[in-house]
Protein backbone atom coordinates (compact mmCIF):
# COMPACT_ATOMS: atom_id res chain seq x y z
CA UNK A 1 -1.57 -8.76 -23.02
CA UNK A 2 -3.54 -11.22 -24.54
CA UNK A 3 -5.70 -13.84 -22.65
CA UNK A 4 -4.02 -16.48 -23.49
CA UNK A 5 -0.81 -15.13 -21.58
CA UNK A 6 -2.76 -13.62 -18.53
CA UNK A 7 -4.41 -17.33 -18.04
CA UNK A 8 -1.03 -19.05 -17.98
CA UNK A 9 0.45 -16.37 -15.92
CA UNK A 10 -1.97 -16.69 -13.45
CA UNK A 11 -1.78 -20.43 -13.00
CA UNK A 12 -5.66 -20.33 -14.62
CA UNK A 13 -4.59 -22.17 -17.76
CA UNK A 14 -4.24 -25.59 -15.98
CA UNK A 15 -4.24 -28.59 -18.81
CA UNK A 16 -7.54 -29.54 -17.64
CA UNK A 17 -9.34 -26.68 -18.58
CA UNK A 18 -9.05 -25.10 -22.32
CA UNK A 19 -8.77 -21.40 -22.42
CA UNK A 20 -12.16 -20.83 -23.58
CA UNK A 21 -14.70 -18.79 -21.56
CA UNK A 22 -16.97 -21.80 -21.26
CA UNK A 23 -13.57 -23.77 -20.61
CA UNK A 24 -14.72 -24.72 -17.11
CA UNK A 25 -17.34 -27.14 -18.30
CA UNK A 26 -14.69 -29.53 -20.20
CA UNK A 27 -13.10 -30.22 -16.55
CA UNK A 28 -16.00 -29.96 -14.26
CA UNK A 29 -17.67 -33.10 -13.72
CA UNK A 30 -21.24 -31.68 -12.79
CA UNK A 31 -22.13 -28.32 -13.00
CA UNK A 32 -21.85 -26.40 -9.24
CA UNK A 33 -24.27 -25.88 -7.08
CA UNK A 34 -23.69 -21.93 -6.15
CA UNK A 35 -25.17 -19.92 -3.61
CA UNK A 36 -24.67 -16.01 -2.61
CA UNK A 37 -24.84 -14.42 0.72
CA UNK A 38 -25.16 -10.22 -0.14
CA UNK A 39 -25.87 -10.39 -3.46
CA UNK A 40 -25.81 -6.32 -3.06
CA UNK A 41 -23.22 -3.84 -5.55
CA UNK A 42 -20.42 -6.02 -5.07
CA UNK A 43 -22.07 -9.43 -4.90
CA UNK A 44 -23.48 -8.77 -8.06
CA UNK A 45 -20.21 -7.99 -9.68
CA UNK A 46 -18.64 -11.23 -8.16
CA UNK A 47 -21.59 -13.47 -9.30
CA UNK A 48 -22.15 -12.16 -12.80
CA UNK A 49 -18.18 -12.61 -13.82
CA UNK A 50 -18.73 -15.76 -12.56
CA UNK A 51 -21.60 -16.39 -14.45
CA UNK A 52 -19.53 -14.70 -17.84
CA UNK A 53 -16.02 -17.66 -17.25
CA UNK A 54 -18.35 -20.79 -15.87
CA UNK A 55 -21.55 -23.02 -16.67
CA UNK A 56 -22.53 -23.03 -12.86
CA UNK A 57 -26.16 -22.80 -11.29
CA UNK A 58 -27.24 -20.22 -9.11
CA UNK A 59 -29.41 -22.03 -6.72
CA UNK A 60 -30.35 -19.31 -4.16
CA UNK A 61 -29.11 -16.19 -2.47
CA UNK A 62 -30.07 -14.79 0.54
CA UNK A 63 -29.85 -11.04 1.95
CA UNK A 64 -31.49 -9.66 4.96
CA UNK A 65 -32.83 -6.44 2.64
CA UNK A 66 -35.59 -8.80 0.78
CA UNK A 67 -35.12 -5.68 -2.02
CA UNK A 68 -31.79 -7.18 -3.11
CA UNK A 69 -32.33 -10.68 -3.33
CA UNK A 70 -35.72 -10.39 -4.90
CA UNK A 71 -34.18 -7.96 -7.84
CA UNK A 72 -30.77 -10.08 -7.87
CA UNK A 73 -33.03 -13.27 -8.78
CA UNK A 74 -34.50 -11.45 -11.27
CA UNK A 75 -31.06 -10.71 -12.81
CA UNK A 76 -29.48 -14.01 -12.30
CA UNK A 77 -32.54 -15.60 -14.32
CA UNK A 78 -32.14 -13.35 -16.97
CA UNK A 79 -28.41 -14.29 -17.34
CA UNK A 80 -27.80 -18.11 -16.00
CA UNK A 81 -28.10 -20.68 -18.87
CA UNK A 82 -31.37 -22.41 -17.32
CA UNK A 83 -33.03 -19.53 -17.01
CA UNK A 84 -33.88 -20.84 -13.53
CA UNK A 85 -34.82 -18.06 -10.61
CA UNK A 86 -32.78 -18.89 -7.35
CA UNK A 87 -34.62 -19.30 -4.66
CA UNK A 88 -34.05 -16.39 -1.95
CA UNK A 89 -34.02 -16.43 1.93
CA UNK A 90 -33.33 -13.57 4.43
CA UNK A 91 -31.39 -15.80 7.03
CA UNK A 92 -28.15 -17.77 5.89
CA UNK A 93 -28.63 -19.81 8.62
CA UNK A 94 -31.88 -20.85 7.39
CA UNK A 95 -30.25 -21.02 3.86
CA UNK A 96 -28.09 -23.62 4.74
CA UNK A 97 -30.34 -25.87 6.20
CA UNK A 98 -32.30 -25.65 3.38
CA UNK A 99 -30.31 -26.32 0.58
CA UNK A 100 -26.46 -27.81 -0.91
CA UNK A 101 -24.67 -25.95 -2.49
CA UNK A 102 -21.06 -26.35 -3.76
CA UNK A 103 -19.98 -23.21 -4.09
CA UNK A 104 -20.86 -20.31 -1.74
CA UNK A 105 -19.74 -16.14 -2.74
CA UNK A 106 -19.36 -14.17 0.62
CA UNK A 107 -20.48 -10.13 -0.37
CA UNK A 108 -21.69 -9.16 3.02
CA UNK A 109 -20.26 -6.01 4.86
CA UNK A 110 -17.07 -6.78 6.54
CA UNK A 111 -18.34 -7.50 10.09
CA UNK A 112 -20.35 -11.01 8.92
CA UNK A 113 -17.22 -12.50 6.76
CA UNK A 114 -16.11 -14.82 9.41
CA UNK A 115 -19.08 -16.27 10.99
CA UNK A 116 -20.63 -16.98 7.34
CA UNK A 117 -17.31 -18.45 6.00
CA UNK A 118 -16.96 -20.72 8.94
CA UNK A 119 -20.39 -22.05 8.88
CA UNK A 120 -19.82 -22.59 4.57
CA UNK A 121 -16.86 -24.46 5.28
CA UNK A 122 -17.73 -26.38 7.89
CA UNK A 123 -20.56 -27.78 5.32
CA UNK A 124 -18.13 -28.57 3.08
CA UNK A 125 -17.97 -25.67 0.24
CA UNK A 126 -15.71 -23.80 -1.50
CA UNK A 127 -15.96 -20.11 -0.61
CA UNK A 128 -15.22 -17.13 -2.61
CA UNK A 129 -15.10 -14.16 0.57
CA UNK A 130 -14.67 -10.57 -0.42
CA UNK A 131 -11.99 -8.60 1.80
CA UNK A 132 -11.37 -8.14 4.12
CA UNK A 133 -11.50 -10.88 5.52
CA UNK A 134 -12.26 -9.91 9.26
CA UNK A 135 -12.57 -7.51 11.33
CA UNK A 136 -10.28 -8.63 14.21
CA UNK A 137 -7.35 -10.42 13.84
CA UNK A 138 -8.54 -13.56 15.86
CA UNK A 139 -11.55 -13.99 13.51
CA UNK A 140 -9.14 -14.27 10.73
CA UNK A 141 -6.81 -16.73 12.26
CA UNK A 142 -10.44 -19.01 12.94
CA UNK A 143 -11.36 -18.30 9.15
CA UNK A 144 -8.28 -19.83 8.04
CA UNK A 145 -7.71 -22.65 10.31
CA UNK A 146 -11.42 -23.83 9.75
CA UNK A 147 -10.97 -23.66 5.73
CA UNK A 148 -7.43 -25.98 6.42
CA UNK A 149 -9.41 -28.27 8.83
CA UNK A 150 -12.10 -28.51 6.22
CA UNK A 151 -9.48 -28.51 3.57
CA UNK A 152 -11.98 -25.80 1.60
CA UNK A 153 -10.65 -23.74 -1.04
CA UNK A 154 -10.88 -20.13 -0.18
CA UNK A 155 -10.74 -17.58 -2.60
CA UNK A 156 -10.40 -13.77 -0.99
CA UNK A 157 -11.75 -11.27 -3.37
CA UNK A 158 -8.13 -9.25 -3.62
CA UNK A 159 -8.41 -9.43 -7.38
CA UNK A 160 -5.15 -7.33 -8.02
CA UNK A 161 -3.14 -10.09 -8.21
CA UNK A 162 -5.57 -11.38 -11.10
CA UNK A 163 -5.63 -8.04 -12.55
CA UNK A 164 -3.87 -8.31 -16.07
CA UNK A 165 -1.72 -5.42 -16.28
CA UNK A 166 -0.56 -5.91 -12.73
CA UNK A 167 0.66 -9.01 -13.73
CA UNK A 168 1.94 -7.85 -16.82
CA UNK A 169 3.68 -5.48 -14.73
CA UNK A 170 5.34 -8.12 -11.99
CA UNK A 171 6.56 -10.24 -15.28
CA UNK A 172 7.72 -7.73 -16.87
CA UNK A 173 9.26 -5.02 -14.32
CA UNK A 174 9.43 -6.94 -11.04
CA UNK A 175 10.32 -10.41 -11.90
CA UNK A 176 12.83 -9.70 -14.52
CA UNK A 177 14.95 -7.77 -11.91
CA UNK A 178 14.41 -4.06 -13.44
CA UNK A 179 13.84 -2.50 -10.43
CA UNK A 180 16.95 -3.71 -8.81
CA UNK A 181 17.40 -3.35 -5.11
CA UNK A 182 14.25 -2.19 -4.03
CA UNK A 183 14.61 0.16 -0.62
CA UNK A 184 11.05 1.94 -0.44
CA UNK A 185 7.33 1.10 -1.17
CA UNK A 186 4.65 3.62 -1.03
CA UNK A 187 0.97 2.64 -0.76
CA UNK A 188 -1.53 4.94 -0.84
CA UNK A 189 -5.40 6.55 -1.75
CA UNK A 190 -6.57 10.37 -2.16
CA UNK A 191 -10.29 9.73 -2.76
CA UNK A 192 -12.72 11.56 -1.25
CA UNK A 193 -14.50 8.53 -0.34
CA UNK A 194 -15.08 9.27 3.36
CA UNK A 195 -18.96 10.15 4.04
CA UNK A 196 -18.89 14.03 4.81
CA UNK A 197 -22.56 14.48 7.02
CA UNK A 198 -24.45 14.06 9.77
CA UNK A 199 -28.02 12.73 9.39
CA UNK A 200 -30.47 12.09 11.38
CA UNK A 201 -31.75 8.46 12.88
CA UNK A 202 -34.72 7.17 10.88
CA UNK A 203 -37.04 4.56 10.32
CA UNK A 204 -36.10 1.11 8.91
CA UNK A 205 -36.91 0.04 5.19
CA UNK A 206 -39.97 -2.41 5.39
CA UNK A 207 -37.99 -5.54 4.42
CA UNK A 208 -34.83 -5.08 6.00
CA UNK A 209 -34.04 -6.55 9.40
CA UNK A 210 -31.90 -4.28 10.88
CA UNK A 211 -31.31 -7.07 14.22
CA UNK A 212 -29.42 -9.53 12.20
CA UNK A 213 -27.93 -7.14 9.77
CA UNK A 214 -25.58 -5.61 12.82
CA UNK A 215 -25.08 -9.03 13.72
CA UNK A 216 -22.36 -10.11 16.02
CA UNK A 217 -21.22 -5.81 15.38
CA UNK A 218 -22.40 -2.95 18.01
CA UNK A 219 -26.32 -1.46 17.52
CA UNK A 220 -25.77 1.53 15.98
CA UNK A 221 -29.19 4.11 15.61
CA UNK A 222 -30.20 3.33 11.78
CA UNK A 223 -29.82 6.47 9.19
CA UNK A 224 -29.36 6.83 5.43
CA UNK A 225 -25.34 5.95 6.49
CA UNK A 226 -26.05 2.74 7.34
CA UNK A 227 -27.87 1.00 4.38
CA UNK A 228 -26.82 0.60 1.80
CA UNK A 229 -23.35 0.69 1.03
CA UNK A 230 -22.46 3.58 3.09
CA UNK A 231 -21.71 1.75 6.57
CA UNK A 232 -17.81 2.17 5.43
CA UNK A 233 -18.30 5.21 7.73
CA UNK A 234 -17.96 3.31 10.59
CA UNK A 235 -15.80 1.13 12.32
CA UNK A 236 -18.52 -1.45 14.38
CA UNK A 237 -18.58 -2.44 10.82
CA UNK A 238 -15.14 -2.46 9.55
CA UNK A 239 -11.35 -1.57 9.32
CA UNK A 240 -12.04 1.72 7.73
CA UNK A 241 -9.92 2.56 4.94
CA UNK A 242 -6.93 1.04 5.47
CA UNK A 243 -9.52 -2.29 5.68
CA UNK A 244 -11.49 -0.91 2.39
CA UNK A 245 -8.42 0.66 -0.08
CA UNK A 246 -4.58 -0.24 1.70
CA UNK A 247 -6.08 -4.06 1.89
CA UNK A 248 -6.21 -3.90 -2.25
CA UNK A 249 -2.65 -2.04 -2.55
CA UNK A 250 -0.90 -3.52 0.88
CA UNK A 251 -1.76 -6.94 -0.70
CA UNK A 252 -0.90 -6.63 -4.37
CA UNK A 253 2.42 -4.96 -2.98
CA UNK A 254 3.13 -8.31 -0.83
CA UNK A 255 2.32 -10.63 -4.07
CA UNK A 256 4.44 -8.70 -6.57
CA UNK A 257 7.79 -8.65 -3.86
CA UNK A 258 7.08 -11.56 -2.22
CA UNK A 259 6.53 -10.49 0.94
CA UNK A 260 5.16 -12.39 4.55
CA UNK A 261 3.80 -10.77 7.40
CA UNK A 262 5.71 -7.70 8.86
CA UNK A 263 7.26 -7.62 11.45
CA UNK A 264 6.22 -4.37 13.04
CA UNK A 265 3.74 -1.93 12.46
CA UNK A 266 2.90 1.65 13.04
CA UNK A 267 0.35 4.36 12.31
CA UNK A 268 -0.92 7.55 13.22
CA UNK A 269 -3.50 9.84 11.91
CA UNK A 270 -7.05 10.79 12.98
CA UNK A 271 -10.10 13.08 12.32
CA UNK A 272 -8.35 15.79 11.48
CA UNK A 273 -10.22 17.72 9.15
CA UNK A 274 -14.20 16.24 8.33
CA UNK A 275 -14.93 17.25 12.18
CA UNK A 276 -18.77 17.53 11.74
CA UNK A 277 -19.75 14.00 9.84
CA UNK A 278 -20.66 11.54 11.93
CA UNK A 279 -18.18 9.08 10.57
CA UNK A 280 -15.93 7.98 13.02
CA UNK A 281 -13.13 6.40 10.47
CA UNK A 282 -10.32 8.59 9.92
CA UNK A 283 -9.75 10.74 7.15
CA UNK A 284 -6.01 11.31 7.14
CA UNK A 285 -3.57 7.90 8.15
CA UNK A 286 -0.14 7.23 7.88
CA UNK A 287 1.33 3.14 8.48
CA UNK A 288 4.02 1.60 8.05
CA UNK A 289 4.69 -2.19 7.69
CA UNK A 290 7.87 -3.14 8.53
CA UNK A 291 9.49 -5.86 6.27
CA UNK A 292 13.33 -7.37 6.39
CA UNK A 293 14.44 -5.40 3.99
CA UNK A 294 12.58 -2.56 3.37
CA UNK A 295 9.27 -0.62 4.58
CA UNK A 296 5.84 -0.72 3.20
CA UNK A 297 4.17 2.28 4.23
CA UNK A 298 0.59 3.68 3.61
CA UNK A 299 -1.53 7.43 3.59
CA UNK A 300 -4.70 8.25 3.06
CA UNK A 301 -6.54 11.56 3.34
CA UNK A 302 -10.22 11.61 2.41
CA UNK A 303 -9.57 15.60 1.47
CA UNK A 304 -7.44 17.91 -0.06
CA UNK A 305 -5.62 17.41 -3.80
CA UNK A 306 -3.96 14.33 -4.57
CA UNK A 307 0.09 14.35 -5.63
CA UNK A 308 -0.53 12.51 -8.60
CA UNK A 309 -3.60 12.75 -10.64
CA UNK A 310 -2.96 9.97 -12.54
CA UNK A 311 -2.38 7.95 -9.30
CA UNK A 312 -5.26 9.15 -6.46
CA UNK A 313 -4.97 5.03 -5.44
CA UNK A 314 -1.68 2.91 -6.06
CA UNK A 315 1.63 2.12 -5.07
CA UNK A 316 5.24 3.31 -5.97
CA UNK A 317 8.02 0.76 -5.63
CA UNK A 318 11.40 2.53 -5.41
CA UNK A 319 14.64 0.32 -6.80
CA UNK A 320 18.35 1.61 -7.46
CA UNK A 321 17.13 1.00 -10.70
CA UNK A 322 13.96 2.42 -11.56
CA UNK A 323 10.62 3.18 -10.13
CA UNK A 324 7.91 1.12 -11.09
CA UNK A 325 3.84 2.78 -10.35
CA UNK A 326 0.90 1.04 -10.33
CA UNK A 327 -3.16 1.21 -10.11
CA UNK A 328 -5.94 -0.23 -11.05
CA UNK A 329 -6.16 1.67 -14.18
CA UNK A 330 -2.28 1.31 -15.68
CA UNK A 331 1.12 0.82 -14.71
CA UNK A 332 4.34 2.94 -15.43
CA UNK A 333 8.02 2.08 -15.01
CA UNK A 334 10.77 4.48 -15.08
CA UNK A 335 14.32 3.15 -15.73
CA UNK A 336 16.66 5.91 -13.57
CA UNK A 337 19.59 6.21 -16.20
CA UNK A 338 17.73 6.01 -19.11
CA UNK A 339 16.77 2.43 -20.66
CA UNK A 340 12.78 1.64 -22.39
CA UNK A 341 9.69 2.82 -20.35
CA UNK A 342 6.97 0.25 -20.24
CA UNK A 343 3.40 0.47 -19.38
CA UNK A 344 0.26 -1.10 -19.66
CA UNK A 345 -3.25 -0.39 -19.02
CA UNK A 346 -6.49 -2.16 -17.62
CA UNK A 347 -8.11 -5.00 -19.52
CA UNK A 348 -11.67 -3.98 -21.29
CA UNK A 349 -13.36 -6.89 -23.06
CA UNK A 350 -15.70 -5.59 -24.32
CA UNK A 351 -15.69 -7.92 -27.72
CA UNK A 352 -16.40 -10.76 -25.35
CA UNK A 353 -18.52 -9.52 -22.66
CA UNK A 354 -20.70 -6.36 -24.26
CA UNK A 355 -23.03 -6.23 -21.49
CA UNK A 356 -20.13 -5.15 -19.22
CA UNK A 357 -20.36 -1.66 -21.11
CA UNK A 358 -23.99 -1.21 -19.85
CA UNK A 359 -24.36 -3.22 -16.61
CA UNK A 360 -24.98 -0.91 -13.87
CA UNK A 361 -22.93 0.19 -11.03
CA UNK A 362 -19.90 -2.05 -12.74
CA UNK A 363 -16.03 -0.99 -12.69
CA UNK A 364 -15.73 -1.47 -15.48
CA UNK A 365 -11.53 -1.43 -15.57
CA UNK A 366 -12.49 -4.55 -13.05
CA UNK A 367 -14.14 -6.93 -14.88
CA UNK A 368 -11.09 -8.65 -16.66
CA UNK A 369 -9.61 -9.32 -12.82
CA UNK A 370 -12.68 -10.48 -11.46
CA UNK A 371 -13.38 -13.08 -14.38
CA UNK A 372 -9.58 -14.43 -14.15
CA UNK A 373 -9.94 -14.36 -10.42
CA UNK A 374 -13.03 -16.53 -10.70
CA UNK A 375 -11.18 -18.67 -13.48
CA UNK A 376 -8.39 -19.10 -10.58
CA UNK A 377 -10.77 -19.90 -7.80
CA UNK A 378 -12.79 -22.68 -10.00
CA UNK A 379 -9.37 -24.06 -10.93
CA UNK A 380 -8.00 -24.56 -7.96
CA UNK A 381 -11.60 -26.07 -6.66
CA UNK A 382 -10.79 -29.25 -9.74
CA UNK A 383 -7.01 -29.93 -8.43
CA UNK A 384 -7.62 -28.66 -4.86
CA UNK A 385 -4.47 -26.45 -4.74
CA UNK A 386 -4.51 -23.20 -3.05
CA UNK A 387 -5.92 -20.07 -5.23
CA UNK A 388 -3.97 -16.83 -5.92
CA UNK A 389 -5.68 -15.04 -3.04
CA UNK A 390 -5.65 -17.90 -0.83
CA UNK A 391 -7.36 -17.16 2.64
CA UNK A 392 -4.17 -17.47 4.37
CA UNK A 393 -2.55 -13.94 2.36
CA UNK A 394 -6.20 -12.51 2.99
CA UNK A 395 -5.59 -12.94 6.61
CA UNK A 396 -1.89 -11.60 6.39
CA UNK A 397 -3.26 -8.57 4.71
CA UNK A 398 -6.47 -7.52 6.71
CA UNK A 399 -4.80 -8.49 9.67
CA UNK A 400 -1.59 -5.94 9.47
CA UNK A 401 -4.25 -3.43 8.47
CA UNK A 402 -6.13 -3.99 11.56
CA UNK A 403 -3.18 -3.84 13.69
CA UNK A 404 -2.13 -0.61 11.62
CA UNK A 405 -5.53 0.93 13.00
CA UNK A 406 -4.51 -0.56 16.73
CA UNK A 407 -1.22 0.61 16.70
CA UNK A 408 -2.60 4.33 15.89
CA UNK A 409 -5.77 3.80 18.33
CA UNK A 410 -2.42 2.73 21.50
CA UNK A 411 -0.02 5.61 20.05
CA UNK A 412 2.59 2.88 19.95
CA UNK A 413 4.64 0.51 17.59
CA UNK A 414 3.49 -3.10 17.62
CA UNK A 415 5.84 -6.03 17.19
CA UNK A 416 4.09 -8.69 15.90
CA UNK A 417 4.68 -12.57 16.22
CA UNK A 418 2.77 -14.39 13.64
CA UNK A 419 2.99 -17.72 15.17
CA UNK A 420 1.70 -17.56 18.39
CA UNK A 421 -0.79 -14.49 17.11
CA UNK A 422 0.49 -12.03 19.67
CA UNK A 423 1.83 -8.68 20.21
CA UNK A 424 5.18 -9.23 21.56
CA UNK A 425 5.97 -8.09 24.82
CA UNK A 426 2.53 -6.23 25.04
CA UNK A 427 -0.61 -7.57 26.50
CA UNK A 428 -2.76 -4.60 26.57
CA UNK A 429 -2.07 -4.94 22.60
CA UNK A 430 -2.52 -8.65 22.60
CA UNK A 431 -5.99 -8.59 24.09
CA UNK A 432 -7.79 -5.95 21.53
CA UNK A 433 -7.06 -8.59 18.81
CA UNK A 434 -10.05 -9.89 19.37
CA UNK A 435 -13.48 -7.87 19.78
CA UNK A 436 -16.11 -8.04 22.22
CA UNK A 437 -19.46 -9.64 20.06
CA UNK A 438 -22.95 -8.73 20.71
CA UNK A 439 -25.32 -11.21 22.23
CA UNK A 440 -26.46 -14.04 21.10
CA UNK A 441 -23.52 -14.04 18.83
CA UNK A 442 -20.37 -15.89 19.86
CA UNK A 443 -17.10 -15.25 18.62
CA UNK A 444 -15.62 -17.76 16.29
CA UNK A 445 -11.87 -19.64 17.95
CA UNK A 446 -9.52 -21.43 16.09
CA UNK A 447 -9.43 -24.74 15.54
CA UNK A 448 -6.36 -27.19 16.28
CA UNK A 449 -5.93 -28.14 12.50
C-alpha cells in the first residue's frame, strides 16, 4: 500500500495539505506551538513522528522525573528544525501558566489523562492523549464533554485505525463485503507482559517527586515496579490489561465493523496462576461485549503458550464467508470455499525515515501508524472536523474495558445505558463508575455542553 492510498484512505489527504511529509506547512498558517506532558518511552515515540510529518516547535515539556525531560530536550534539539531546546518544568500546572502552546501530547500513565486533558482544553489546545483515556468511566464522560464545550480537537493515541495494513485490510476484506455475515469476533493477547516479582519498597530517585506523580491515584510504597514504565502492574494506576492491550484490539474491532457502545458486558478471570508477584492486575480474563448482532469477546493470560504464534495479540472476525485475522504486524483473510487469500503486512519506511531503524526503544512496525495518526490529528486541527480516534470512540473503548474489569470485580453482567451513563437497574454498579480521588485532588464532572 503505497502512501499515497493510506493518506486518502485515512481522510489525511485533505486538498489543503499535499501529500508530502513536510505537507503540513503548505496549510498551516504559523507553525504550532507544541508542548509534552511525559515525554517518557511513549511520549517520545508520539513527539518524534510528529516531528518526522510536521514543521511544528517544541516549546517545552514537562515530567515530574527531571531525568526525562532534561534528556528528552536534549533529543528534541537535536531533531526540531530550529535547533531550539524546550524549556522543561516538573509541574504542568506550572507549565501552563507559564507558557501557550497550541498543541499539547498527553504521555503520562493512565491515572493523570483526564485532569491534564481538561486543564489543556480548557486553555484552548488541541490535545493528542494516549489511551486510555481514563481510568473511570465518569472521568471519560468529563474528558469528552469538556473537549465539545471547548470545541478542542482530541486525538486518542489508538493508532490502529491509522495503521496501514489495517486499513488495507477494512478496504479490502471488510468493506467490500468478503466476510459476509459476520456472527463472532475474537479479541485477544498471550504476552507475558504481566510483571512476575515481588520487590522490596525503596528509596525515591533524587529528581522524581513521587507526591504528584500518584496524583489524584492511591499512595502506593515506591519500588523498582513503580517507575518507570512498570506501574502497568497495578490497578491505582490503570485498567490493567484489558485498559493496556483489549483497548488497541476492542477499538480497531469497533472501527473496522462499525460498531457503538455495547450493550452489555461481562468478564471473569483473576490471579490465577502468578500468585507470588505483587501485581494485583490479573493474568488470565475473559469479556465479552455484547453488540446487536454479534459478540465481541476478549482473553488474556499473561502465561502459558499462545494458540497462534503468529497471532500472540489480534483479533479474528468470523463471517459465513471467510475469516479475516489481524495484528499489528500483518493481516490474513481466509475465503471458506475457496476464492484468493489476501494479506498484508506492517508499514517500514525506512527510505524516508532511517533513523527509525536505530532510534531506541521504538516499535518499529509502529511508526508508519503513528506518523499518519499525527497527519490525521494536524488535519483535522486546519478544518476542525473530528480525527479518526476522536475522544468520543476513546471514551467508548476505555470505558467498556473498565466496566469489563467491574463486571468481573461484582461477578455479574452489566447492562449499560450510554446516555444517562448508568448501569441499568443496578446502583451498586452505577456508583463504582466513578473512583474515590486522593486529597487535594478533585475529581473532574461533566460539563452541560
Amino acid at each position: 500500500m503505497d502512501r499515497r492510498a493510506f493518506l486518502t484512505s485515512t481522510g489525511a489527504g485533505l486538498t489543503a495539505m499535499s501529500i508530502s511529509h513536510g505537507a503540513y506547512a503548505a496549510a498551516a498558517t504559523k507553525i504550532p506551538r507544541v508542548g509534552i506532558i511525559g515525554p517518557g518511552w511513549y511520549g517520545k515515540v508520539d513527539l518524534f513522528r510528529l516531528l518526522q510529518v510536521a514543521p511544528v516547535e517544541v516549546v517545552g515539556m514537562c515530567d515530574v522525573d527531571n531525568r526525562m525531560s532534561d534528556a528528552a530536550a536534549d533529543m528534541v534539539a537535536e531533531r526540531q528544525a530550529s535547533k531550539k531546546k524546550p524549556r522543561t518544568w516538573q509541574d504542568y500546572r506550572q507549565m501552563l501558566k507559564d507558557e501557550q502552546f497550541d498543541i499539547m501530547l498527553i504521555d503520562t500513565p493512565d491515572h493523570w489523562h483526564a485532569l491534564q486533558m481538561i486543564d489543556c482544553v480548557n486553555k484552548g489546545m488541541d490535545v493528542w492523549v494516549q489511551k486510555p483515556v481514563s481510568v473511570d468511566v465518569i472521568e471519560g464522560q468529563a474528558m469528552l464533554t469538556a473537549a465539545r464545550k471547548n470545541k478542542s480537537v482530541v486525538q486518542v493515541g489508538m493508532q490502529r485505525r491509522s495503521t496501514p495494513h489495517l486499513i488495507d485490510a477494512k478496504n479490502r476484506v471488510v468493506d467490500a463485503g468478503l466476510l459476509g455475515d459476520i456472527g463472532m469476533v475474537e479479541c485477544y493477547c498471550y504476552y507475558h507482559m504481566r510483571a512476575n516479582k515481588n520487590p522490596p519498597e525503596i528509596a525515591v530517585p533524587e529528581g522524581f517527586d513521587y507526591d504528584l506523580w500518584t496524583g489524584p491515584a492511591p499512595m502506593r510504597p515506591f519500588t523498582e515496579l513503580t517507575h518507570p514504565r512498570s506501574w502497568r502492574a497495578f490497578m491505582e494506576y490503570g485498567n490493567g490489561i484489558l485498559g493496556d492491550m483489549c483497548v488497541h484490539m476492542y477499538d480497531m474491532v469497533r472501527w473496522m465493523l462499525k460498531l457503538g457502545w455495547p450493550g452489555t458486558i461481562s468478564s471473569s478471570g483473576g490471579i490465577l496462576v502468578q500468585t507470588n508477584s505483587a501485581a494485583n492486575i490479573t493474568d488470565t480474563q475473559i469479556a465479552t461485549f455484547q453488540h446487536p448482532d454479534f459478540p465481541v469477546t476478549w482473553q488474556h493470560r499473561s502465561w502459558g503458550d499462545t494458540p497462534d504464534k503468529d497471532y500472540p495479540w489480534g483479533a479474528t472476525i468470523y463471517g459465513d464467508k471467510g475469516t479475516l485475522k489481524l495484528s499489528v504486524n500483518k493481516y490474513e483473510f481466509s475465503p471458506r470455499n475457496g476464492g484468493e487469500k489476501l494479506t498484508g503486512t506492517a508499514l517500514f519506511e525506512y527510505d524516508k525515515f532511517p533513523e527509525d531503524e536505530t532510534e531506541k526503544d521504538l516499535e518499529r512496525h509502529v511508526a508508519s501508524a503513528v506518523r499518519g495518526h499525527m497527519l490525521n490529528f494536524l488535519s483535522c486541527i486546519e478544518t476542525r472536523e473530528k480525527p479518526v480516534s476522536d475522544i468520543e470512540e476513546g471514551h467508548i473503548s476505555a470505558a467498556s474495558c473498565i466496566l469489563a474489569n467491574l463486571s468481573m470485580r461484582l461477578g455479574r453482567t452489566l447492562k449499560w445505558d450510554p446516555a444517562t451513563h448508568t448501569i441499568i437497574g443496578d446502583a451498586e454498579a452505577t456508583a463504582l463508575l466513578r473512583r474515590k480521588y486522593r486529597n487535594p485532588w478533585i475529581h473532574p464532572e461533566p460539563v452541560h455542553v
